[in-house]
N, C-alpha and C. Protein backbone atom coordinates (compact mmCIF):
# COMPACT_ATOMS: atom_id res chain seq x y z
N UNK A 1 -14.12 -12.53 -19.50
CA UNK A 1 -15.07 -11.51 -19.16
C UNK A 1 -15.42 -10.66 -20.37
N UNK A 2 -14.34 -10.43 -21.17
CA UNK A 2 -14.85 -9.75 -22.32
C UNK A 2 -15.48 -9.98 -23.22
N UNK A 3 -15.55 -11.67 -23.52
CA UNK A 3 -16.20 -12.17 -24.42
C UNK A 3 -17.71 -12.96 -23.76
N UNK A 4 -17.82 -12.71 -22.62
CA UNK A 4 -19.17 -12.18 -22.08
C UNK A 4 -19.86 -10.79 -22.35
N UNK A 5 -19.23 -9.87 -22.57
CA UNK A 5 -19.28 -8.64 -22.44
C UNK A 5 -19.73 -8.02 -20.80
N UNK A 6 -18.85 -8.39 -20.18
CA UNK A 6 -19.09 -8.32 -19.22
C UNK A 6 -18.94 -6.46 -18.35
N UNK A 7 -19.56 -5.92 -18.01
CA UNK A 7 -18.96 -4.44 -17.55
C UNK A 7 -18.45 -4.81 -16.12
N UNK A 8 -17.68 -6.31 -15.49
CA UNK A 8 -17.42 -5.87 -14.27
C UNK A 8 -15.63 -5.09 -14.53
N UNK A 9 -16.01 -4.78 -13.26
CA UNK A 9 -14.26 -3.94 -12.93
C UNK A 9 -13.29 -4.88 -12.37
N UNK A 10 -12.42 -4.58 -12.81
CA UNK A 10 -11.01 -5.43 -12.52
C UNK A 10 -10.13 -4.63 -11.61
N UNK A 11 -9.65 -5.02 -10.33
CA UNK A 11 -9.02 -4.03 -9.61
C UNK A 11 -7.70 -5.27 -9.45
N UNK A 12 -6.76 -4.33 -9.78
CA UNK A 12 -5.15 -4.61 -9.94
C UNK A 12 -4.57 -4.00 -8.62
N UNK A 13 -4.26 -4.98 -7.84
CA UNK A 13 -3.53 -4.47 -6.27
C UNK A 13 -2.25 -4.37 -6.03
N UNK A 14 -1.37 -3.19 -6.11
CA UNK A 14 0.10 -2.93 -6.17
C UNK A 14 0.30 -2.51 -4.51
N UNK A 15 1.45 -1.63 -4.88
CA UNK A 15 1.91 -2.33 -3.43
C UNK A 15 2.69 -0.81 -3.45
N UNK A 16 3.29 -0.25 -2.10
CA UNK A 16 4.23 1.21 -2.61
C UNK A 16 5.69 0.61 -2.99
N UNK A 17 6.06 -1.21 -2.60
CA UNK A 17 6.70 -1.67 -2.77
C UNK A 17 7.40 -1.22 -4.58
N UNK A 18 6.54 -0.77 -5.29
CA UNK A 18 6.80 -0.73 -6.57
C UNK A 18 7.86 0.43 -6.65
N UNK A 19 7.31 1.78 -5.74
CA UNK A 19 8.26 2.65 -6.39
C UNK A 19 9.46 2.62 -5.91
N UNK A 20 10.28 1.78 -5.20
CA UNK A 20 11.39 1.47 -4.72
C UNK A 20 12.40 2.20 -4.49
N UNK A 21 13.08 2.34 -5.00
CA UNK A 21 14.10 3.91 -4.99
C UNK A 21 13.85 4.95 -5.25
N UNK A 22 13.04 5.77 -3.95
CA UNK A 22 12.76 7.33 -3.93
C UNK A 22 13.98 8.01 -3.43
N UNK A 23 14.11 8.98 -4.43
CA UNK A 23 15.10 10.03 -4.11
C UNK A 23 14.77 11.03 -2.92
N UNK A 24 15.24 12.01 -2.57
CA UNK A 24 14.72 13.14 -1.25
C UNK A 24 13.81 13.63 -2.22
N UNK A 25 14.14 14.21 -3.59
CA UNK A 25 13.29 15.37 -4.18
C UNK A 25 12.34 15.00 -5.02
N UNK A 26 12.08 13.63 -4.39
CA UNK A 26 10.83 12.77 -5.28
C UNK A 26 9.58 12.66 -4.11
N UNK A 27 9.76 13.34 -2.96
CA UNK A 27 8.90 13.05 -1.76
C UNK A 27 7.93 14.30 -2.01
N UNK A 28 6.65 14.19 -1.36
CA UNK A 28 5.86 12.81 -1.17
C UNK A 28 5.39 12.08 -2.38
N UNK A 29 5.89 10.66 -2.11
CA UNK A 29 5.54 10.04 -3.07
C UNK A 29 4.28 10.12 -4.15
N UNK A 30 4.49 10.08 -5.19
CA UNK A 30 2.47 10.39 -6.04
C UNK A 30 2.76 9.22 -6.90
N UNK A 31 1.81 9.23 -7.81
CA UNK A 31 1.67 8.47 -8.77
C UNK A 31 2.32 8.25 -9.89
N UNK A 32 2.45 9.83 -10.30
CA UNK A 32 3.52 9.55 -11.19
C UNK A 32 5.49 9.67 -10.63
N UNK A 33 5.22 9.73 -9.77
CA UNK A 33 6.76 8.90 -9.34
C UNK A 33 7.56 7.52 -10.42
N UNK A 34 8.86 7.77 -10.88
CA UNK A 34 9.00 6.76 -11.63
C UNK A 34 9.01 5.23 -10.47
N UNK A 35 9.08 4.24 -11.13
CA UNK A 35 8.97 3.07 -10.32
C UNK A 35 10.34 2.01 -10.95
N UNK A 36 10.88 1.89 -9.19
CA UNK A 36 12.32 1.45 -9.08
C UNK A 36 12.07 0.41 -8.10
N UNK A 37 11.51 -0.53 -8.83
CA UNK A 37 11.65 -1.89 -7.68
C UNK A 37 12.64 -2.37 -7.04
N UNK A 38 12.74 -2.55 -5.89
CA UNK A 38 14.05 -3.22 -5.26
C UNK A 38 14.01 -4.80 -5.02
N UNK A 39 13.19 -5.37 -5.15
CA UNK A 39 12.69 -6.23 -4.64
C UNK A 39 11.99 -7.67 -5.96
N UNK A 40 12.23 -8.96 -5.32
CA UNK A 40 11.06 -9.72 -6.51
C UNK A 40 9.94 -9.20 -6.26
N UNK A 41 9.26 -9.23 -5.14
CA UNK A 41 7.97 -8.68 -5.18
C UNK A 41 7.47 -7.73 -5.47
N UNK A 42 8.44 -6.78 -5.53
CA UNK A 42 8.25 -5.09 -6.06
C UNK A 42 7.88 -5.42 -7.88
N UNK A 43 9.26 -6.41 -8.29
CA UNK A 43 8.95 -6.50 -9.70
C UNK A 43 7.73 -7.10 -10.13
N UNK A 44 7.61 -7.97 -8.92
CA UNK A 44 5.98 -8.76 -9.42
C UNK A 44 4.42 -7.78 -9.52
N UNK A 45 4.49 -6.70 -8.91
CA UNK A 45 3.39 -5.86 -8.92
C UNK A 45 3.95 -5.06 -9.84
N UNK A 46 4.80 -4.59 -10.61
CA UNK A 46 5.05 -3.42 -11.35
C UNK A 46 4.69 -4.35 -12.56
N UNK A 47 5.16 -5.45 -12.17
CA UNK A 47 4.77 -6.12 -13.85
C UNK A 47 3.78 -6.41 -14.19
N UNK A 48 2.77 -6.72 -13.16
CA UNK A 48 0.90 -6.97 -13.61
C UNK A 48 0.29 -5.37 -13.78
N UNK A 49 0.68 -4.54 -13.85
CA UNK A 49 0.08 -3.37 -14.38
C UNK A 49 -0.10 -3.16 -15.46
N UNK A 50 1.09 -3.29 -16.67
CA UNK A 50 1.03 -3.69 -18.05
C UNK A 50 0.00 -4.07 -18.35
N UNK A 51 -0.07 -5.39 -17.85
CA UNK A 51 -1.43 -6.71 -18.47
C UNK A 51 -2.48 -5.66 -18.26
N UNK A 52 -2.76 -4.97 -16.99
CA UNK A 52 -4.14 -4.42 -16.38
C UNK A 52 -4.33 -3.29 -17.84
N UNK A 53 -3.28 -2.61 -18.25
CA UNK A 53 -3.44 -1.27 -19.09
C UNK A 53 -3.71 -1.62 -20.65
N UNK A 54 -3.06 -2.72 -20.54
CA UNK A 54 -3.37 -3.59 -22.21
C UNK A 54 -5.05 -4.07 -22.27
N UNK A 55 -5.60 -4.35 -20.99
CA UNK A 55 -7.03 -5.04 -21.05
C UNK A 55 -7.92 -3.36 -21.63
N UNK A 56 -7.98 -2.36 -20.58
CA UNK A 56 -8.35 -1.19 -20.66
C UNK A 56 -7.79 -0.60 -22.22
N UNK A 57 -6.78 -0.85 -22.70
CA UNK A 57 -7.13 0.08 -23.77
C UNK A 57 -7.05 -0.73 -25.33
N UNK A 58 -6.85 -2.14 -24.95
CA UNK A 58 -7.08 -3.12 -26.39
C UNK A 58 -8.85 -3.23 -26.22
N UNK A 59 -9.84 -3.39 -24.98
CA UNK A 59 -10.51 -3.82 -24.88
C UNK A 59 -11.73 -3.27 -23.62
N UNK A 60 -11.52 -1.98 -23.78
CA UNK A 60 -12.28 -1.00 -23.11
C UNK A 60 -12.59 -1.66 -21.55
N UNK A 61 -12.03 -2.72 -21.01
CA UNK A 61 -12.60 -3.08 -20.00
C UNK A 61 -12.08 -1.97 -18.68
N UNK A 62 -12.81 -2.10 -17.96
CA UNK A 62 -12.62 -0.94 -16.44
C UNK A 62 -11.82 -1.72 -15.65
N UNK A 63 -10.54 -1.24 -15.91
CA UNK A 63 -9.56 -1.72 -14.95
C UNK A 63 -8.87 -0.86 -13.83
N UNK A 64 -8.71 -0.88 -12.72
CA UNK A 64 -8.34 0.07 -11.57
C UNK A 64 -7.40 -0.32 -11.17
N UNK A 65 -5.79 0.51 -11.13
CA UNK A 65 -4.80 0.09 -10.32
C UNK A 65 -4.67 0.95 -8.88
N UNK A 66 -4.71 0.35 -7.91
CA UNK A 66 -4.22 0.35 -6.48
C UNK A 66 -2.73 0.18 -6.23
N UNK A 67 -2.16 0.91 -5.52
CA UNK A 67 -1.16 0.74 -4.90
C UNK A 67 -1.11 1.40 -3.80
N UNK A 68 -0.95 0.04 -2.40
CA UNK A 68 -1.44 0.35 -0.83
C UNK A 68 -0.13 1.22 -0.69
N UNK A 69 -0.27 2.03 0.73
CA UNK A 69 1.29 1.87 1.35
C UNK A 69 0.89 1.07 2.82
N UNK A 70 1.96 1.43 3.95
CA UNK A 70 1.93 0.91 4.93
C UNK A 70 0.64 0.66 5.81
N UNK A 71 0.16 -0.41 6.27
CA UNK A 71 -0.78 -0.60 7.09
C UNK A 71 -0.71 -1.65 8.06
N UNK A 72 -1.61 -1.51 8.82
CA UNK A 72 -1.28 -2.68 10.05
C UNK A 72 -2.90 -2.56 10.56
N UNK A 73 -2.84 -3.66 11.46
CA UNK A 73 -4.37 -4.35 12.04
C UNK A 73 -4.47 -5.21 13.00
N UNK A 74 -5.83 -4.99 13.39
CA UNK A 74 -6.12 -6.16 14.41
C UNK A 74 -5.20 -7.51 14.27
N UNK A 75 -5.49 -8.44 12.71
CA UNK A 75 -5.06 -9.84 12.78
C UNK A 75 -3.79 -9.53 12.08
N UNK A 76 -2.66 -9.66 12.06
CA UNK A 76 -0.95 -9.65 11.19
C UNK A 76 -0.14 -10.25 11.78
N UNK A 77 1.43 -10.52 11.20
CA UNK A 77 2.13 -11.10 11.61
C UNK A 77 2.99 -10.31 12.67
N UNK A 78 3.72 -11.48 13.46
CA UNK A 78 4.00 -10.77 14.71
C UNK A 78 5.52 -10.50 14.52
N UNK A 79 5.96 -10.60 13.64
CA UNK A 79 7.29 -9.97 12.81
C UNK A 79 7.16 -8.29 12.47
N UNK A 80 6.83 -7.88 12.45
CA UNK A 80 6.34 -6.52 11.79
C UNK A 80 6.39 -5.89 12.71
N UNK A 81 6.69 -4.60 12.39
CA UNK A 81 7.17 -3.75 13.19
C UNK A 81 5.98 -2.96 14.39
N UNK A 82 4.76 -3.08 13.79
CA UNK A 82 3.67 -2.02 15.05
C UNK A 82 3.37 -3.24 16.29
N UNK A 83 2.89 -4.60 15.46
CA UNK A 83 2.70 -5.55 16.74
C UNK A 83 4.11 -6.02 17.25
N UNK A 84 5.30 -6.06 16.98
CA UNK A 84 6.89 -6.24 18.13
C UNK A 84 6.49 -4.80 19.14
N UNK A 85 5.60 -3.47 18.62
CA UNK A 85 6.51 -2.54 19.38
C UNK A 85 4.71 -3.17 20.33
N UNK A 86 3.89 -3.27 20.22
CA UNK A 86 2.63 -3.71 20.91
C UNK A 86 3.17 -4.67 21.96
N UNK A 87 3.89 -5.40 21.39
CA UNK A 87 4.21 -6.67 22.26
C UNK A 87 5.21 -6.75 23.43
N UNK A 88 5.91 -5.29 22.94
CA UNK A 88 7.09 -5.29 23.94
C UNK A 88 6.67 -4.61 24.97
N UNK A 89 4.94 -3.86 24.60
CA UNK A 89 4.98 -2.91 25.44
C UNK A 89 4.11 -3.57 26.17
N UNK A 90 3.59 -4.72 26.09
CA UNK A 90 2.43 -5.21 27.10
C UNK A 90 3.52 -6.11 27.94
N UNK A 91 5.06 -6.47 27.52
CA UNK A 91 5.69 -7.80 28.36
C UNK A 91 6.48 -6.72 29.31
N UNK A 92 6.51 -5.32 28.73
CA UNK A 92 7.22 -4.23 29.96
C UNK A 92 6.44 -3.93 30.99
N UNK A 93 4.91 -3.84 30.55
CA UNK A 93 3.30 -3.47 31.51
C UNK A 93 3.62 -4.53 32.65
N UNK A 94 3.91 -5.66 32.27
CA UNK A 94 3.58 -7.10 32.75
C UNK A 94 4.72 -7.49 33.53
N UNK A 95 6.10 -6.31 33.55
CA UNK A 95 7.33 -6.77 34.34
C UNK A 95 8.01 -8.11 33.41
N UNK A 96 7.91 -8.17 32.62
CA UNK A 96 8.62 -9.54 31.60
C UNK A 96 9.98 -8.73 30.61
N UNK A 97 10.04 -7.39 30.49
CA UNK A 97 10.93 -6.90 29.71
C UNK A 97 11.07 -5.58 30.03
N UNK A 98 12.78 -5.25 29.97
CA UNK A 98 12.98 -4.06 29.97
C UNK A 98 12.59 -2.77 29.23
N UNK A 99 12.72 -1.85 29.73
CA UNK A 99 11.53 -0.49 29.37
C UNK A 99 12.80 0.08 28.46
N UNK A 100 14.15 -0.75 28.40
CA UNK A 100 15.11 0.13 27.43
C UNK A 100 14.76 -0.69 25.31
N UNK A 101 15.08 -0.05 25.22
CA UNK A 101 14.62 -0.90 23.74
C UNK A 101 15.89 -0.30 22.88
N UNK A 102 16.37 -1.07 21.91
CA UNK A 102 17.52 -0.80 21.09
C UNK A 102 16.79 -0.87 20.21
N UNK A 103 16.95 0.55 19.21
CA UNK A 103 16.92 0.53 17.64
C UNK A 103 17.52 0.98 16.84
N UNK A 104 17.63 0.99 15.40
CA UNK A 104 18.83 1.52 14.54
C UNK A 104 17.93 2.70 14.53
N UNK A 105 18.35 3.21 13.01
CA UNK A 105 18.21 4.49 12.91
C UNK A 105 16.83 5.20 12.45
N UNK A 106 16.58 6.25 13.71
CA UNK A 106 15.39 6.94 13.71
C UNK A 106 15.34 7.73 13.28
N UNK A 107 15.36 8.03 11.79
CA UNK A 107 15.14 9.29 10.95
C UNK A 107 14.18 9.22 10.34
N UNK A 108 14.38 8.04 9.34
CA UNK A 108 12.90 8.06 8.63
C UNK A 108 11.85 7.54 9.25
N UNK A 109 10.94 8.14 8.61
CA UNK A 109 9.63 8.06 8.91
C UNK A 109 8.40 7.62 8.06
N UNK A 110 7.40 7.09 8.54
CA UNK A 110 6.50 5.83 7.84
C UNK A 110 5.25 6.16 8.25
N UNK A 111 4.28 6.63 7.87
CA UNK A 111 3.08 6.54 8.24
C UNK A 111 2.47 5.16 8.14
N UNK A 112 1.17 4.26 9.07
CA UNK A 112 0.34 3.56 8.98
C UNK A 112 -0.70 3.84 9.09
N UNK A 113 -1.84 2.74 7.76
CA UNK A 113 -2.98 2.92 7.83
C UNK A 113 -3.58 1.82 8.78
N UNK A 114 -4.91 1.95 8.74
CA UNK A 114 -5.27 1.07 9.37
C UNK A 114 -5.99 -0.01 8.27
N UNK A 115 -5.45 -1.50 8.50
CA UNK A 115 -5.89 -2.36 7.27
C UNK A 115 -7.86 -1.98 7.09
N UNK A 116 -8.45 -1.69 7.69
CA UNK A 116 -9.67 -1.32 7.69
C UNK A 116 -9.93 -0.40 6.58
N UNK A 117 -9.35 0.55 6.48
CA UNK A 117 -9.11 1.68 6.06
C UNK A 117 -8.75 1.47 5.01
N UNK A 118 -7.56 0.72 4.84
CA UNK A 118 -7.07 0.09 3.23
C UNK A 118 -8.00 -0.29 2.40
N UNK A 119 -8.77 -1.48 3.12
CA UNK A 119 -10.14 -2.03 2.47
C UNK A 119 -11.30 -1.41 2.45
N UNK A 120 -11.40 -0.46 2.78
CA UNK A 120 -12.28 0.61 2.32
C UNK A 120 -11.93 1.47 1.32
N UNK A 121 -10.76 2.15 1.33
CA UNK A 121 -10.15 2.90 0.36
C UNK A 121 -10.47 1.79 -1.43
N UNK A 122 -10.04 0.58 -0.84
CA UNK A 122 -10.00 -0.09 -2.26
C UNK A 122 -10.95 -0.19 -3.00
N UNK A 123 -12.06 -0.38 -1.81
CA UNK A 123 -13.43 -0.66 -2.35
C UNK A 123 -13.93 0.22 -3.36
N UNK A 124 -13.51 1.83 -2.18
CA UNK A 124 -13.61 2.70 -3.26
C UNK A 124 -13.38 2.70 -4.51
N UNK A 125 -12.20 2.76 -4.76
CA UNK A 125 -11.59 2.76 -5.71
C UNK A 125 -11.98 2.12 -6.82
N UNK A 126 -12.47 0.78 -6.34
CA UNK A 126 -12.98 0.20 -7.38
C UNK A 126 -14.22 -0.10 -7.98
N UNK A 127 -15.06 1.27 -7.41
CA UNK A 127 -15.80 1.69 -7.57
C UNK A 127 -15.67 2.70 -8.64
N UNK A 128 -14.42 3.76 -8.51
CA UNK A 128 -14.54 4.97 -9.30
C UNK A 128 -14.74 4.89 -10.57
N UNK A 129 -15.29 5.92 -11.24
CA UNK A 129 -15.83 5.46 -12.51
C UNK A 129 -14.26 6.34 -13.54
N UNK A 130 -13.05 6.84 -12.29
CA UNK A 130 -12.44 7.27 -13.09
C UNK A 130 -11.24 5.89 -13.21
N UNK A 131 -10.37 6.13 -15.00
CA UNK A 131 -9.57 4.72 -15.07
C UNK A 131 -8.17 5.32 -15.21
N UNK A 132 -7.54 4.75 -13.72
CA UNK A 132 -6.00 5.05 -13.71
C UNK A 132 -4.99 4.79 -12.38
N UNK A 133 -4.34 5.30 -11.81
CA UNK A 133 -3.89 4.52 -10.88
C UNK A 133 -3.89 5.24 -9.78
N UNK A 134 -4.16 4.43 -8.52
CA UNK A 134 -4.63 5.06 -7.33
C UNK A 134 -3.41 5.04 -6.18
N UNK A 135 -3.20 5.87 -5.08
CA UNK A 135 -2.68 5.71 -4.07
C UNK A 135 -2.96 5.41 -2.90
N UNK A 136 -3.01 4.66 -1.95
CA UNK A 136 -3.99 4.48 -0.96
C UNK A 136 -2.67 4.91 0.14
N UNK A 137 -3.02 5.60 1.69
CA UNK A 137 -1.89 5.98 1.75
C UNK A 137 -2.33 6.95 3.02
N UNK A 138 -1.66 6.85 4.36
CA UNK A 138 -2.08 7.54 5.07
C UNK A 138 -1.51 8.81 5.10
N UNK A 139 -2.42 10.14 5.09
CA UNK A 139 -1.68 11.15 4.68
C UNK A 139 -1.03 11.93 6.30
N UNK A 140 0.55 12.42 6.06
CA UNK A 140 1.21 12.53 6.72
C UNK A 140 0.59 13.57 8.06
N UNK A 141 -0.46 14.49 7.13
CA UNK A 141 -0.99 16.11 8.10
C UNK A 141 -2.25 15.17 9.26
N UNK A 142 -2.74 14.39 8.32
CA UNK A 142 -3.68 13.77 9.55
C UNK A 142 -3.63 12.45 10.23
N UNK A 143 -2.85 11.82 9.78
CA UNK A 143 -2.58 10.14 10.07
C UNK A 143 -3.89 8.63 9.66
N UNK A 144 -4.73 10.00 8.89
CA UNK A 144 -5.50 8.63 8.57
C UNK A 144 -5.53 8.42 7.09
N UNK A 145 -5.95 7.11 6.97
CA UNK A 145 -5.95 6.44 5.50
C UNK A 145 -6.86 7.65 4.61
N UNK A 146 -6.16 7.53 2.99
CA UNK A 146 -6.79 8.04 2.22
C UNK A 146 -6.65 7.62 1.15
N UNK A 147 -7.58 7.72 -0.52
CA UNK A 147 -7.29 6.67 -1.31
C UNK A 147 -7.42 8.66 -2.15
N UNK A 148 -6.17 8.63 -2.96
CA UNK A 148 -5.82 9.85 -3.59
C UNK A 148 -6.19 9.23 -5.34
């Protein structure tokens, strides 16, 4: 692209998977939070950011980093935690399962966006004409998606 001279934008898609080990007095998470992957996949998005920041400043290209947090949607897997609690609640509607439900521990707490919302936020984003790294992220006071 560069040796096209191309002005398109490059949008780099991370994950909140990256910042991995948040402390209490690191909440709410931001951007500049250090990043403590727990995970291969955590390391795999922390590590394509590099490449994205080397293009932008060896080679002026417009590169945008994203990093989603939690979301869920119409189409997902049925492993995941919003469609099991969807599912249990239509087989309890339906007399197929008990209305008692066992879970571990209910302290923390997780906001979801709506994947709609994600992909809008991104779009944004990769639109902005500003270059640096984004949060996409449903904010806790209103429950809906926002790209910070």
């Amino acid at each position: 692209m560069r040796q096209l001279k191309s002005f398109a934008r490059f949008l780099v898609i991370g994950s909140s998977e990256e910042y991995g080990l948040v402390q209490p007095n690191e909440l709410p998470i931001r951007e500049t939070n250090p990043l403590r992957p727990l995970s291969p996949y955590a390391v795999s998005k922390v590590t394509q950011e590099p490449d994205g920041y080397q293009y932008f400043k060896s080679y002026d290209m417009h590169i945008v980093r994203a990093r989603a947090f939690n979301h869920s949607g119409p189409v997902e897997e049925k492993r995941l935690p919003p469609p099991i609690s969807r599912s249990r609640s239509l087989k309890w509607r339906r007399g197929c399962a008990s209305p008692i439900v066992h879970v571990g521990d209910l302290k923390p707490t997780r906001d979801f966006s709506d994947v709609r919302d994600i992909a809008a936020a991104t779009g944004r984003c990769s639109s902005a004409a500003r270059r640096e790294t984004s949060t996409i992220s449903a904010p806790a006071s209103t429950g809906r998606s926002s790209a910070s």
